[in-house]
N, C-alpha and C. Protein backbone atom coordinates (compact mmCIF):
# COMPACT_ATOMS: atom_id res chain seq x y z
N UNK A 1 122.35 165.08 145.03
CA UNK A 1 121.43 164.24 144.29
C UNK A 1 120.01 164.82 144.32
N UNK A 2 119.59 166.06 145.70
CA UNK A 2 118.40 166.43 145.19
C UNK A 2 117.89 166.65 144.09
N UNK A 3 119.01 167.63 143.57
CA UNK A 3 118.90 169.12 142.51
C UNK A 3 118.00 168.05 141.73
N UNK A 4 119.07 166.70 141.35
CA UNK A 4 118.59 166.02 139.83
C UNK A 4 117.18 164.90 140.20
N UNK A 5 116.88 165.06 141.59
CA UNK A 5 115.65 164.90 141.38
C UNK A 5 114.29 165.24 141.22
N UNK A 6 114.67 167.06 141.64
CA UNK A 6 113.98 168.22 141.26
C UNK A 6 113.99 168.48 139.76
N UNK A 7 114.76 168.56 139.11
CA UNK A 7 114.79 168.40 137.61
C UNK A 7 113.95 167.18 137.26
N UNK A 8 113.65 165.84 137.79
CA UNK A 8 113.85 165.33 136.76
C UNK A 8 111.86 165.09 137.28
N UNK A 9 111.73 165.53 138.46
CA UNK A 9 109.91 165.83 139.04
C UNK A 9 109.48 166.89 138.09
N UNK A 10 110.19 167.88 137.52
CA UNK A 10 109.70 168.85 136.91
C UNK A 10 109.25 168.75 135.54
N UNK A 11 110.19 167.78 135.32
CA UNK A 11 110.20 167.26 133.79
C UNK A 11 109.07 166.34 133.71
N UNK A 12 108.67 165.92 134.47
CA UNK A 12 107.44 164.72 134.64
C UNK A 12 106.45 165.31 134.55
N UNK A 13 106.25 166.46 135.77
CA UNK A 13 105.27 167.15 135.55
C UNK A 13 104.79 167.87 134.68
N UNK A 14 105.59 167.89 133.64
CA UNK A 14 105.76 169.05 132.81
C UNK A 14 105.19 168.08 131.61
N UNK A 15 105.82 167.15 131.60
CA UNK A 15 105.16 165.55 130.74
C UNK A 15 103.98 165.63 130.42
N UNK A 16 103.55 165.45 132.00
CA UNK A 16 102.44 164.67 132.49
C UNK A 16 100.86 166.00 132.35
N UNK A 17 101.74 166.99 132.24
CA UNK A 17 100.54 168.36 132.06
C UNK A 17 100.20 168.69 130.65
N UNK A 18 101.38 168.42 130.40
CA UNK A 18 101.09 168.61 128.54
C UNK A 18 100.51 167.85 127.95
N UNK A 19 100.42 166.55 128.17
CA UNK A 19 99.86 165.36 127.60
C UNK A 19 98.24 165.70 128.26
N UNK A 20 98.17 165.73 129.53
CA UNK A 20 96.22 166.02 130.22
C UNK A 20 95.92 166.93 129.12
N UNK A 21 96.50 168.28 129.31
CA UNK A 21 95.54 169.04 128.30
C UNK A 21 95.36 169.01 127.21
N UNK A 22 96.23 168.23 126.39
CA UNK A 22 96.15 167.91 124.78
C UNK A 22 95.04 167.12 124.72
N UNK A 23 94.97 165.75 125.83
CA UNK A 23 94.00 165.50 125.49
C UNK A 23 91.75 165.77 125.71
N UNK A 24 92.71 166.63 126.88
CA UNK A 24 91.31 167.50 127.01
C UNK A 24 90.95 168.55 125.77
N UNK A 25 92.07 168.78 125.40
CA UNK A 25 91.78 169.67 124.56
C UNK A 25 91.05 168.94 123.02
N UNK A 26 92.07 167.88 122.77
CA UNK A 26 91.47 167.19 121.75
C UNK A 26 90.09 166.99 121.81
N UNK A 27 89.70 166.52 123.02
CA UNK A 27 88.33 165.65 123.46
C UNK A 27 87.12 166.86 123.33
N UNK A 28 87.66 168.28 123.45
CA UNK A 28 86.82 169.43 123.58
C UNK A 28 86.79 169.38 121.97
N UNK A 29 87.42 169.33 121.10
CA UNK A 29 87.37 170.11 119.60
C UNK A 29 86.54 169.40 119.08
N UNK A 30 86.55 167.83 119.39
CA UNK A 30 85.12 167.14 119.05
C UNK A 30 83.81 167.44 119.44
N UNK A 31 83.60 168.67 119.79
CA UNK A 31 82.16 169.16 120.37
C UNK A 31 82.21 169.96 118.43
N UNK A 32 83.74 170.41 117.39
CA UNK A 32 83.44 171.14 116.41
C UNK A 32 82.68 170.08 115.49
N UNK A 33 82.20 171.21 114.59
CA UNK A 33 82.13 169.91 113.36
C UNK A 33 83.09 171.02 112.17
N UNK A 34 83.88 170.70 112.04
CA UNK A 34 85.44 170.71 111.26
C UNK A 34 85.01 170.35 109.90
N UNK A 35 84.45 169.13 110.13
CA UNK A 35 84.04 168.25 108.64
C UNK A 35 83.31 169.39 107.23
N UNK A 36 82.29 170.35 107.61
CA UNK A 36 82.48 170.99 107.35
C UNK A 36 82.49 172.19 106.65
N UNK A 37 83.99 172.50 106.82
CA UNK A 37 85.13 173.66 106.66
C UNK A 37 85.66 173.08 105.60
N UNK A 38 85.73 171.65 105.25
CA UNK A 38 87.30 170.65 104.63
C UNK A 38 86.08 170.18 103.04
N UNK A 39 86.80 170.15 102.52
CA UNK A 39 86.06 169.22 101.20
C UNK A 39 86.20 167.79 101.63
N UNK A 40 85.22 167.10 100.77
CA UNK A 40 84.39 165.98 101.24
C UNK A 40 85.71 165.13 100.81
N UNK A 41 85.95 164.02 101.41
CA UNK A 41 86.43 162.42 101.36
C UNK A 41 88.23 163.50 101.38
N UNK A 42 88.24 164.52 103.06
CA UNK A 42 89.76 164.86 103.60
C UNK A 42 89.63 163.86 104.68
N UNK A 43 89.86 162.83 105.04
CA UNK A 43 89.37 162.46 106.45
C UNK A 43 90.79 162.67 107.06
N UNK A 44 91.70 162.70 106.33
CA UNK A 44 93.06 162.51 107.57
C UNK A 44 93.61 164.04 107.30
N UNK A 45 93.13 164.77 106.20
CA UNK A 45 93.78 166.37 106.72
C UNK A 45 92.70 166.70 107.75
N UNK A 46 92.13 166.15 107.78
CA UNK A 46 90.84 166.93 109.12
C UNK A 46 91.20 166.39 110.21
N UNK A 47 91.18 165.12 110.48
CA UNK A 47 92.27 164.68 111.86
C UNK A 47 93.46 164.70 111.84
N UNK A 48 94.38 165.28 110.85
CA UNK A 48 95.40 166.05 111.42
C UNK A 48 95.51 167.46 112.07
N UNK A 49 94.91 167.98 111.34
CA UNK A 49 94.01 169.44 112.42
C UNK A 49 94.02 169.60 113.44
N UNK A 50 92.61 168.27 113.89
CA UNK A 50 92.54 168.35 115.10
C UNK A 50 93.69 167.77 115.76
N UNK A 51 94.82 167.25 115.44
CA UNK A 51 96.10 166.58 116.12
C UNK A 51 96.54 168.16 116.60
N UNK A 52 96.57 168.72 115.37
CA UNK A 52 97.55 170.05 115.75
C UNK A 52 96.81 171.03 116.18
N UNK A 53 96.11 171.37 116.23
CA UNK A 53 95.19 172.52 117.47
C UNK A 53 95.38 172.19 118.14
N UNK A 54 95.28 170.61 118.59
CA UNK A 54 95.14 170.09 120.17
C UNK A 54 96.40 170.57 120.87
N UNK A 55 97.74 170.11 120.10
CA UNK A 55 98.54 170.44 120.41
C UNK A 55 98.90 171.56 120.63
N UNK A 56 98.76 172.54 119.81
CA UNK A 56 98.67 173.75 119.97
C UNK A 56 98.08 174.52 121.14
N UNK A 57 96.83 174.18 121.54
CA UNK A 57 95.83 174.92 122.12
C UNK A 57 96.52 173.96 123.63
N UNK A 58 96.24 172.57 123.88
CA UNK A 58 96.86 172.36 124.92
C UNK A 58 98.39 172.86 125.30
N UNK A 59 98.88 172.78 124.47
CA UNK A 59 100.68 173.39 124.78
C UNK A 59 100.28 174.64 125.63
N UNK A 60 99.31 175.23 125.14
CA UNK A 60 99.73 176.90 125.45
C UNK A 60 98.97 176.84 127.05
N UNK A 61 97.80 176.10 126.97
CA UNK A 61 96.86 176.12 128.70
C UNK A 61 98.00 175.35 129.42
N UNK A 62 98.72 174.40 128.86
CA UNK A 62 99.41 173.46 129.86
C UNK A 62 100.63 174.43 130.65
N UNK A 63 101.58 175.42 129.44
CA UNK A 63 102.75 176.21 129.77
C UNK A 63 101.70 176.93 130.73
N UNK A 64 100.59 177.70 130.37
CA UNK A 64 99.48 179.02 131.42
C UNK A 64 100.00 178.35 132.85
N UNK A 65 99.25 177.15 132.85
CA UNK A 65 99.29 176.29 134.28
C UNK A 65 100.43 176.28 134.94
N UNK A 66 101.41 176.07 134.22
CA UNK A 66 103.16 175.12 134.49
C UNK A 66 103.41 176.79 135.78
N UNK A 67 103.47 177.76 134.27
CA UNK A 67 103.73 179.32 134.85
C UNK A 67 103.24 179.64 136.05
N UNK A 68 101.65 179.48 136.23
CA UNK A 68 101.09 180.30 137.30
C UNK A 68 101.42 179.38 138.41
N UNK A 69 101.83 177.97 138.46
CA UNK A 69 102.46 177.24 139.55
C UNK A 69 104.01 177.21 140.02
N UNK A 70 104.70 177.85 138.81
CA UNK A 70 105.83 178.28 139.03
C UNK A 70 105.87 179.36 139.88
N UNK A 71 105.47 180.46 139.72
CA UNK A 71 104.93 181.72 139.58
C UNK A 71 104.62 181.91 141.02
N UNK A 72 102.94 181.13 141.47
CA UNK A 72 103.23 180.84 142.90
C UNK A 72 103.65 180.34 143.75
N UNK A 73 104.95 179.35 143.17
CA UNK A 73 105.75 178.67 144.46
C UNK A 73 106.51 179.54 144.74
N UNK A 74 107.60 181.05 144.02
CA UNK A 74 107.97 181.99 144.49
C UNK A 74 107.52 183.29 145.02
N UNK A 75 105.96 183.18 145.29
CA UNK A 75 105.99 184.66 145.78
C UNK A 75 106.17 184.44 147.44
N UNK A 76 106.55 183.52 147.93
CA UNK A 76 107.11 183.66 149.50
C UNK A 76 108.14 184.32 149.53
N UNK A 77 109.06 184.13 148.30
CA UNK A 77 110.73 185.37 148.34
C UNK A 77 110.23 186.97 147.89
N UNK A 78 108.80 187.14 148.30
CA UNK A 78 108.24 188.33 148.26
C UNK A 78 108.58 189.46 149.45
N UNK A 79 108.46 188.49 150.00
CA UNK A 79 107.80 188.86 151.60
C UNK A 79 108.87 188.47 152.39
């Protein structure tokens, strides 16, 4: 019964990391002004944008993170 509670901590964490940085990330893109880039009276292709960068841009820092904590829980089978 460990294994599937190691799976299922990983999956949480994995949740729970992707979701922080999306929304850090979102919360950062509002420093852009986007508005603009877009012709006047886009309001929801422009906050869809920022939906999908966020996602984008957080997905990729959140996997960076996931990795380099993966990454260092095995270098003890280094040594």
């Amino acid at each position: 019964m460990e294994i599937y509670e190691a799976i299922g901590q990983d999956a949480l964490i994995g949740i729970l990391s992707h979701i922080f940085f999306i929304a850090i990330t979102f919360y950062a893109l509002q420093a852009f002004m986007l508005e603009k880039l877009f012709k006047k009276n886009k309001v929801f292709q422009i906050q869809l944008i920022y939906i999908l960068v966020s996602i984008t841009i957080g997905s990729a820092v959140s996997n960076f993170f996931l990795q380099i904590s993966n990454w260092s829980g095995k270098l003890p089978y280094l040594f």
